[in-house]
N, C-alpha and C. Protein backbone atom coordinates (compact mmCIF):
# COMPACT_ATOMS: atom_id res chain seq x y z
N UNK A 1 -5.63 5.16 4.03
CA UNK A 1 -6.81 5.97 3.72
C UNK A 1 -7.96 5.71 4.70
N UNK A 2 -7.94 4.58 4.79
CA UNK A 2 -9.08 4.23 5.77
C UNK A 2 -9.21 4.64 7.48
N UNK A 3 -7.57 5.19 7.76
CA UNK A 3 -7.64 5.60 9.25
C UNK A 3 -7.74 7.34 8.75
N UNK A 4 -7.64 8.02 7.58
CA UNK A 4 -7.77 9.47 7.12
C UNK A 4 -9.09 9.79 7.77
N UNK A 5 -9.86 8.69 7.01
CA UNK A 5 -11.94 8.83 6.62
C UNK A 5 -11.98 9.13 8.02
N UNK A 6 -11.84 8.53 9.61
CA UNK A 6 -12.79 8.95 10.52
C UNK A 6 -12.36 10.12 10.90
N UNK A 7 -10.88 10.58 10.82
CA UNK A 7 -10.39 11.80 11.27
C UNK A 7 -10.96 12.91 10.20
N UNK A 8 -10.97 12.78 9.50
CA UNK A 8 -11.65 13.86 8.34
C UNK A 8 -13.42 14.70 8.96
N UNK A 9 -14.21 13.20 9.76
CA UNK A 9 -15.57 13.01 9.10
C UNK A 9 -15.38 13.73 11.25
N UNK A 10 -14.84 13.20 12.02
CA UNK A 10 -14.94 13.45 13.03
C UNK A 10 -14.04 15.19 13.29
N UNK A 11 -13.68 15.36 12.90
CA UNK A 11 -12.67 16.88 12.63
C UNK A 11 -14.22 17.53 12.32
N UNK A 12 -14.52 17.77 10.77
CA UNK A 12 -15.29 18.29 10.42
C UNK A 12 -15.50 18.66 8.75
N UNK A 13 -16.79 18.46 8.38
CA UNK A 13 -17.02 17.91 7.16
C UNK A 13 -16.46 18.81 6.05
N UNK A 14 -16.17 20.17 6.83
CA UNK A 14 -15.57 21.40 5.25
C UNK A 14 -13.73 21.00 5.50
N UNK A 15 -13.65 20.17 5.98
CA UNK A 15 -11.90 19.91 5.69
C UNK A 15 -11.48 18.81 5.31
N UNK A 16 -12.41 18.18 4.63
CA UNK A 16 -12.27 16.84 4.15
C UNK A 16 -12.10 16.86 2.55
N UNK A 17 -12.72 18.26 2.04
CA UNK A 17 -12.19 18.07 0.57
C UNK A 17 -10.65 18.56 0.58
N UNK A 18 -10.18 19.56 1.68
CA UNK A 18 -8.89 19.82 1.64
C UNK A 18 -8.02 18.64 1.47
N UNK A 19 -8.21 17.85 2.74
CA UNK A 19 -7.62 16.64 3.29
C UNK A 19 -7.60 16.06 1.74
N UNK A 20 -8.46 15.87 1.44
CA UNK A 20 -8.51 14.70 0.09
C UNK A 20 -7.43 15.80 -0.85
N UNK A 21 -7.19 16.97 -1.37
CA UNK A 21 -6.09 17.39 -2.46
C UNK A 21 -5.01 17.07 -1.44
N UNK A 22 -5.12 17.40 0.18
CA UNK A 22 -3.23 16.82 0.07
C UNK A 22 -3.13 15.85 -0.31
N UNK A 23 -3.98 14.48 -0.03
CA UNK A 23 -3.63 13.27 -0.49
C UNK A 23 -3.37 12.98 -1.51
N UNK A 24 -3.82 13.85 -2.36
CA UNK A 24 -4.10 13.45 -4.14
C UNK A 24 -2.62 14.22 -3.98
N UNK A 25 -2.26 15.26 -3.63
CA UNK A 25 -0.64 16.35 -4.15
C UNK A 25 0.14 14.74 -3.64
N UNK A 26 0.40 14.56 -2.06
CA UNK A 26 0.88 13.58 -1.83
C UNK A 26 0.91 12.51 -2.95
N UNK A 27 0.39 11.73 -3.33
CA UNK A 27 0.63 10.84 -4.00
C UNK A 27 0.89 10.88 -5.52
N UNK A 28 0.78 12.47 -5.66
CA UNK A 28 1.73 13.06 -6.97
C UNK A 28 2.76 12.92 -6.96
N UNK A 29 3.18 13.47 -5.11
CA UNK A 29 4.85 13.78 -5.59
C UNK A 29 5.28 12.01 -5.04
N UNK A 30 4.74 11.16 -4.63
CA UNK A 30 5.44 9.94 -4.14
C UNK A 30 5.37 9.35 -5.79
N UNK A 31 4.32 9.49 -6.63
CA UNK A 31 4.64 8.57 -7.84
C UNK A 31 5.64 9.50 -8.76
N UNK A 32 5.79 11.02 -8.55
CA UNK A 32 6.59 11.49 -9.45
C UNK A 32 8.39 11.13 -8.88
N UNK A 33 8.33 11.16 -7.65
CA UNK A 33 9.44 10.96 -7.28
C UNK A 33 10.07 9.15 -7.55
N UNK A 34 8.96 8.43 -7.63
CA UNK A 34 9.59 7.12 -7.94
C UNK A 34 9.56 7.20 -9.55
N UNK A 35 9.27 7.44 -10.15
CA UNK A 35 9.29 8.03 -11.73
C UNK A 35 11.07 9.03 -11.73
N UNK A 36 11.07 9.75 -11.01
CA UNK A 36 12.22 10.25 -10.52
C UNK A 36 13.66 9.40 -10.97
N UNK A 37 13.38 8.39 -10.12
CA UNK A 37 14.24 7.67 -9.81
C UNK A 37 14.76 6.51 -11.00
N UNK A 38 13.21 6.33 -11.29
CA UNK A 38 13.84 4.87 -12.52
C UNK A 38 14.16 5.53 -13.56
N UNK A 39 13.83 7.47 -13.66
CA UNK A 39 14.67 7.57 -14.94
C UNK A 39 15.84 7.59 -14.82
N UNK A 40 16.57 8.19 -14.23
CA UNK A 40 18.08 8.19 -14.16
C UNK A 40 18.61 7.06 -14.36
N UNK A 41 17.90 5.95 -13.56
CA UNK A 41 18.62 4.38 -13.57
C UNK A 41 18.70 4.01 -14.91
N UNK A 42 17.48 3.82 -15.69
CA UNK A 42 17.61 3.34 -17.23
C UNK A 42 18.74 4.74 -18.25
N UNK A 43 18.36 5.96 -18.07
CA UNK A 43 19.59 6.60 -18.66
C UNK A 43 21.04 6.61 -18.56
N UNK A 44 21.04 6.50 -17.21
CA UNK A 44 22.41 6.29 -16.59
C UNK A 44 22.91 5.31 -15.30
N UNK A 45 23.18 3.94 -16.15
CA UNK A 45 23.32 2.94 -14.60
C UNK A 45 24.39 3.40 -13.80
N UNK A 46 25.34 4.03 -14.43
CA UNK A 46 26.17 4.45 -13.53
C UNK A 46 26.41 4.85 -12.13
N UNK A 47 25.04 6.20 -12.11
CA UNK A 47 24.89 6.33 -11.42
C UNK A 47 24.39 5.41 -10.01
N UNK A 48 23.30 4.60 -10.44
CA UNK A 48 22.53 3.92 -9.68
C UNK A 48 23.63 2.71 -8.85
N UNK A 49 25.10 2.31 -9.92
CA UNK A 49 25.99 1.37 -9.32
C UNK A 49 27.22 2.39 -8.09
N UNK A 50 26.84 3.46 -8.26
CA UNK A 50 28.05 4.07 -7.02
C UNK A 50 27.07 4.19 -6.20
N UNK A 51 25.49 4.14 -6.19
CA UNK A 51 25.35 4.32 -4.82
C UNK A 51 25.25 2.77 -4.23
């Protein structure tokens, strides 16, 4: 985040609230996708032992 802030502030100040929802979508889909993952494992270890 901290190398985002100067590129945001040096780019220009009306694309920095954009910048900030990808980050926020981004880190939707990285926590939904690890949420993703540990469900299958606890429903079905099966799966998780063939890979």
């Amino acid at each position: 985040m901290p190398v985002a802030a100067p590129t945001m502030t040096s780019s220009s100040p009306s694309r920095s609230p954009a910048l900030l929802v990808l980050m926020l979508l981004l880190w939707i889909g990285l926590s939904g996708a690890a949420l993703w993952h540990l469900r299958p494992e606890s429903v079905s270890p099966d799966i998780c032992r063939v890979r």
